[in-house]
N, C-alpha and C. Protein backbone atom coordinates (compact mmCIF):
# COMPACT_ATOMS: atom_id res chain seq x y z
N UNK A 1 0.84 -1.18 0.00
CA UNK A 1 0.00 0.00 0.00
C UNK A 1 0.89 1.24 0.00
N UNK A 2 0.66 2.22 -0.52
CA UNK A 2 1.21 3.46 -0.55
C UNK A 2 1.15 4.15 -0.01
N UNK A 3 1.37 5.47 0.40
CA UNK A 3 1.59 6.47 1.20
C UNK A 3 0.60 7.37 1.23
N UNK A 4 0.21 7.58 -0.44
CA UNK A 4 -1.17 8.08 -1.29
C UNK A 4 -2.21 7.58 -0.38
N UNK A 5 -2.29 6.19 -0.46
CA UNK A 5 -3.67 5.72 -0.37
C UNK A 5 -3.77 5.38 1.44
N UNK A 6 -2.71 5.19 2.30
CA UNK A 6 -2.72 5.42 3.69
C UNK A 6 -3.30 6.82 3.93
N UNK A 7 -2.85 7.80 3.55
CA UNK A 7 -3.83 9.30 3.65
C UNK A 7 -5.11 9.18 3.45
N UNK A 8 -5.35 9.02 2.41
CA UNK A 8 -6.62 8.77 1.64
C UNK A 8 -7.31 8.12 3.05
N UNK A 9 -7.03 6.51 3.27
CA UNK A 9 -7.73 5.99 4.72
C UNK A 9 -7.46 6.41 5.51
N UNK A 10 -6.75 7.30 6.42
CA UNK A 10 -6.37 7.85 7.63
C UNK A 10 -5.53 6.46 8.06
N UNK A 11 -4.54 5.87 7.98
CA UNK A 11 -4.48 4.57 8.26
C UNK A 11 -2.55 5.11 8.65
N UNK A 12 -2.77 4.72 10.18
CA UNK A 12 -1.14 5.14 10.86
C UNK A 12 0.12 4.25 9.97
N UNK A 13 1.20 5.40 9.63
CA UNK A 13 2.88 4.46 9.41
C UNK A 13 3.66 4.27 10.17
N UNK A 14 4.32 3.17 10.31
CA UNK A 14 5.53 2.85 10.88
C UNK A 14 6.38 2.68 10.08
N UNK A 15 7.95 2.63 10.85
CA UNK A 15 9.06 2.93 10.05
C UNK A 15 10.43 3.65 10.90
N UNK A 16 11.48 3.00 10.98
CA UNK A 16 12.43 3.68 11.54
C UNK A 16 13.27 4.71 11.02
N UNK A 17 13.40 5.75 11.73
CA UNK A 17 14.27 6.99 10.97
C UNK A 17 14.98 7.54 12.31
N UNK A 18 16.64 7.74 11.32
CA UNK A 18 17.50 7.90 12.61
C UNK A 18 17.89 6.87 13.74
N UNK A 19 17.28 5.74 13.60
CA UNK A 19 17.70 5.04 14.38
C UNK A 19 16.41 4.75 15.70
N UNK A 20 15.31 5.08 15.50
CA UNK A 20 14.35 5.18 15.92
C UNK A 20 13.13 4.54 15.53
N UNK A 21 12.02 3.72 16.32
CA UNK A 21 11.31 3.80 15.18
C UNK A 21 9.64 4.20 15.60
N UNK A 22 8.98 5.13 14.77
CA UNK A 22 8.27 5.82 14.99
C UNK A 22 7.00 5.54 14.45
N UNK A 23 5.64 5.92 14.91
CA UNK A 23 4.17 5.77 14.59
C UNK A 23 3.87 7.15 13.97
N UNK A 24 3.27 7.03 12.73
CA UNK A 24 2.90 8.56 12.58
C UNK A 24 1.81 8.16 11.91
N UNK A 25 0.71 9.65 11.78
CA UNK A 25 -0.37 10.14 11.07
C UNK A 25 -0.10 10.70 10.18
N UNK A 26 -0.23 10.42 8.62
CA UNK A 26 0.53 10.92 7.94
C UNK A 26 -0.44 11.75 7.13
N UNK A 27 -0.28 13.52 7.10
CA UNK A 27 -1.14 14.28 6.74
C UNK A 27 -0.70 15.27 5.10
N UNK A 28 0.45 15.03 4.97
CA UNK A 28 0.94 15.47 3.38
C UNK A 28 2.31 14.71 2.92
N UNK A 29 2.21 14.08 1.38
CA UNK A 29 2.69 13.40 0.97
C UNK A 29 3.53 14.52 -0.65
N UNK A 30 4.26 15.21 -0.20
CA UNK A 30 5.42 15.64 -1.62
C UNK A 30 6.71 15.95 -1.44
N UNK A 31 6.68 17.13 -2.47
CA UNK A 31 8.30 17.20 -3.36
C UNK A 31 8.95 18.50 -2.54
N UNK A 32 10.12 18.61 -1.59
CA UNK A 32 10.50 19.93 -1.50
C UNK A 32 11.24 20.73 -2.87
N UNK A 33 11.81 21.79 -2.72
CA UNK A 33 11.88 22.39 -4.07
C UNK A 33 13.08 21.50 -4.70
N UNK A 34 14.23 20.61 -4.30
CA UNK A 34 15.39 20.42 -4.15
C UNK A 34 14.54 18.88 -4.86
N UNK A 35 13.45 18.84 -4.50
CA UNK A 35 13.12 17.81 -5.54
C UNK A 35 13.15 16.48 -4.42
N UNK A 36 13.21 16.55 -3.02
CA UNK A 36 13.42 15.45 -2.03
C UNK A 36 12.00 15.42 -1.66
N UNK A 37 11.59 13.64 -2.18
CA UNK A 37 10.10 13.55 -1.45
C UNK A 37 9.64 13.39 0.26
N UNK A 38 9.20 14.36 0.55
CA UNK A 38 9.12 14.64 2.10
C UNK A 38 7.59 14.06 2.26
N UNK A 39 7.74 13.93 3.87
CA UNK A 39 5.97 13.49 4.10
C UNK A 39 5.88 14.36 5.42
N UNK A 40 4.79 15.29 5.77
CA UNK A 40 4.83 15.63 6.87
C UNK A 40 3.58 15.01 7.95
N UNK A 41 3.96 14.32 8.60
CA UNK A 41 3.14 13.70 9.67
C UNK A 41 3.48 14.49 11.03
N UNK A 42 1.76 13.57 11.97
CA UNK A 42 2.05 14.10 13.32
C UNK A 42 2.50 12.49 13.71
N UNK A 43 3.70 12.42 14.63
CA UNK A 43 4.09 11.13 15.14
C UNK A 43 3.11 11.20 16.80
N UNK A 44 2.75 10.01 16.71
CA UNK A 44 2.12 9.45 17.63
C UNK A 44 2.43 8.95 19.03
N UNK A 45 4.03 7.70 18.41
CA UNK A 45 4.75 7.19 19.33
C UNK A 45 5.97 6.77 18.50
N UNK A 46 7.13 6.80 19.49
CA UNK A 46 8.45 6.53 18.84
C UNK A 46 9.12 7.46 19.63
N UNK A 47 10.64 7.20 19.45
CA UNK A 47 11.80 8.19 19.42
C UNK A 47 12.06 9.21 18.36
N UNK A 48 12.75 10.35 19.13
CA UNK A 48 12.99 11.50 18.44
C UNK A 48 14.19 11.87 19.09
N UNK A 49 14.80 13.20 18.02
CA UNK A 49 16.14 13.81 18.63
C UNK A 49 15.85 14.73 19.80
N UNK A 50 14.58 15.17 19.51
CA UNK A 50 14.51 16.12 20.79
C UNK A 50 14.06 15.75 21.79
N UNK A 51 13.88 14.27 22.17
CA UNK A 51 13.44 13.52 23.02
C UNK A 51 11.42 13.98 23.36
N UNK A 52 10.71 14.36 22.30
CA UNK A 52 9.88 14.14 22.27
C UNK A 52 9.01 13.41 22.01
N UNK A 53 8.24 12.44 22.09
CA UNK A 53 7.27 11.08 21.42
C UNK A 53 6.45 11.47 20.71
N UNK A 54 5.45 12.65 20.80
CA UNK A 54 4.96 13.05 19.93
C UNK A 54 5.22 14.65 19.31
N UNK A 55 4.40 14.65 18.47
CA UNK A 55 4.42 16.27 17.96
C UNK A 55 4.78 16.17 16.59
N UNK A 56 4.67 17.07 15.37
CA UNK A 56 4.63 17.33 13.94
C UNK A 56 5.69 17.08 13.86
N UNK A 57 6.38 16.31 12.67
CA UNK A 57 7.79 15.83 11.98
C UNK A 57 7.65 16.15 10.94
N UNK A 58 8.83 16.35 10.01
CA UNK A 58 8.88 16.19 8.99
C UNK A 58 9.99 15.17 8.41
N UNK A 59 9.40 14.21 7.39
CA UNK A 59 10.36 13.32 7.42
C UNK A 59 11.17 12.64 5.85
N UNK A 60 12.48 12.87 5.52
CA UNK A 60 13.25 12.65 4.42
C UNK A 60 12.77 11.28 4.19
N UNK A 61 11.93 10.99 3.04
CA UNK A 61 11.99 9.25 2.61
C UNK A 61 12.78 8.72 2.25
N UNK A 62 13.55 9.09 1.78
CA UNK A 62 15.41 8.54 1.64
C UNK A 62 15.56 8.12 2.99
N UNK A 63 15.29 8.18 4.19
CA UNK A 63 15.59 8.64 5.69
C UNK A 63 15.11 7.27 6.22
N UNK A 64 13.78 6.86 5.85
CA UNK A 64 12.74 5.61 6.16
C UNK A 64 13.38 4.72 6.19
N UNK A 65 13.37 3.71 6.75
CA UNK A 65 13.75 2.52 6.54
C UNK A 65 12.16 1.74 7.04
N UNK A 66 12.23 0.43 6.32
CA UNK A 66 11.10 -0.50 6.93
C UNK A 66 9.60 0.24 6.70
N UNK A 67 9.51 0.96 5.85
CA UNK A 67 7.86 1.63 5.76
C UNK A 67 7.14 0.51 5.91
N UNK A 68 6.03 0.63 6.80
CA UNK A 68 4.78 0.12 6.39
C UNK A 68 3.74 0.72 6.86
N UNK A 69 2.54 0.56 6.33
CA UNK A 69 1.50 1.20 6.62
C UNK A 69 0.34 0.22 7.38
N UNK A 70 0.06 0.45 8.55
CA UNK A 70 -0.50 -0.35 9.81
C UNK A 70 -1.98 -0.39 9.14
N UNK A 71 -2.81 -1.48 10.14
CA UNK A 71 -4.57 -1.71 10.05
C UNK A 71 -4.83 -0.96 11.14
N UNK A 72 -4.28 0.00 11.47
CA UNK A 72 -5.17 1.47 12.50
C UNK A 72 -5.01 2.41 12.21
N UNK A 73 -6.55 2.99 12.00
CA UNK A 73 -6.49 3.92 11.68
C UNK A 73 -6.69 5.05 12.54
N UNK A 74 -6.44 6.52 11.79
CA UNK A 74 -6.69 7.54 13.10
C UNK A 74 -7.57 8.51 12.33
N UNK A 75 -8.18 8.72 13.22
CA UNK A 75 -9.46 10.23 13.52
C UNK A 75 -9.45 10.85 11.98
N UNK A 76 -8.62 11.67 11.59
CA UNK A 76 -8.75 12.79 10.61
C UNK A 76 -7.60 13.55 11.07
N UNK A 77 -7.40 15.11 10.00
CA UNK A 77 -6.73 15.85 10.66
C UNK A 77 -6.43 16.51 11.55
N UNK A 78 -5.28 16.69 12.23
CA UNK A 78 -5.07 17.52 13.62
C UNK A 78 -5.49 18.73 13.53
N UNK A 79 -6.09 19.44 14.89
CA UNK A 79 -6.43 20.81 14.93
C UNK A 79 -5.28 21.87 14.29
N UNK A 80 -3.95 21.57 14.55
CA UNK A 80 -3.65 23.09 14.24
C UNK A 80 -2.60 21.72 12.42
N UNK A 81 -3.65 20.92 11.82
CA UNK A 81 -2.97 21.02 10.46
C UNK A 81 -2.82 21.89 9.59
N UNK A 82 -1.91 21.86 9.02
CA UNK A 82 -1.49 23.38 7.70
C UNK A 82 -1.58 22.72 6.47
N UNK A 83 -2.23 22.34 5.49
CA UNK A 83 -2.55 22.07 4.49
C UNK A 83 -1.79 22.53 3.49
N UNK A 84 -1.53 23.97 3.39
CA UNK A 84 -1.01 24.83 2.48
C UNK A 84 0.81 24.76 3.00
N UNK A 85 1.46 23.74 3.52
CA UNK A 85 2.93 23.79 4.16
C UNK A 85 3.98 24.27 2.91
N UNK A 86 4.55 25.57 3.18
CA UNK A 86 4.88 26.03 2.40
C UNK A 86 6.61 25.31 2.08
N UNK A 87 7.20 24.45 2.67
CA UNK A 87 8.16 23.74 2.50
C UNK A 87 7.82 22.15 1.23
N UNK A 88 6.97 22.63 1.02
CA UNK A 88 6.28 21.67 -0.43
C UNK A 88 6.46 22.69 -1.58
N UNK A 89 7.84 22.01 -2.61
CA UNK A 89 7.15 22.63 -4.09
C UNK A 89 5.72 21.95 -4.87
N UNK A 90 5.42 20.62 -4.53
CA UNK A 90 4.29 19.85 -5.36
C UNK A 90 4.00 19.04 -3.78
N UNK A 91 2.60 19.29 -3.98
CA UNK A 91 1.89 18.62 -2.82
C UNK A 91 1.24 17.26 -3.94
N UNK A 92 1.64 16.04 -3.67
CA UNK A 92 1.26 14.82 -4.18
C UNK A 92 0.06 14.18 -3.73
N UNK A 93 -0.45 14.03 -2.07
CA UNK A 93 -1.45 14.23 -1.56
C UNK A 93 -1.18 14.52 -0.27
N UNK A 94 -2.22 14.70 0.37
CA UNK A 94 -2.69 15.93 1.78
C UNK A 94 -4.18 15.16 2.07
N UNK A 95 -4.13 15.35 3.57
CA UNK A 95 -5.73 15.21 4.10
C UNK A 95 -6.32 16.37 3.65
């Protein structure tokens, strides 16, 4: 399953990055200008550098290791989502 169509269902990813490995809600799927496909999710549960578990990431797919896309799903978008994230040259898909 794809990344596309996990949005599309609200349906949580896992996947280690950095050496970590993390749960996220994944709310936009594109291209920064440099042409690197980014995804910006809210992580759920996992490790981080700033020793936070949750809160908004943004994350290099070059970076991923082990993607997969879980059978749970979550709610919809977060209250303070930004749709319009201006660190996207091509938004591929978005909640």
């Amino acid at each position: 399953m794809s990344i596309s169509l996990a949005i599309a269902q609200h349906r949580l990813l896992i996947f280690t990055y950095d050496g970590t490995e993390r749960i996220v809600e994944p709310h936009i799927y594109g291209v920064d200008a440099r042409g690197e496909p980014l995804l910006s999710a809210y992580q759920v549960e996992g490790g981080s550098r700033s020793g936070q578990p949750a809160g908004w990431r943004l994350f290099r797919m070059d970076k991923m290791i082990g993607l997969r896309v879980l059978d749970q799903h979550f709610a919809g978008p977060r209250p303070d989502y930004q749709p319009d994230d201006g660190l996207f040259a091509t938004i591929q898909h978005r909640l």
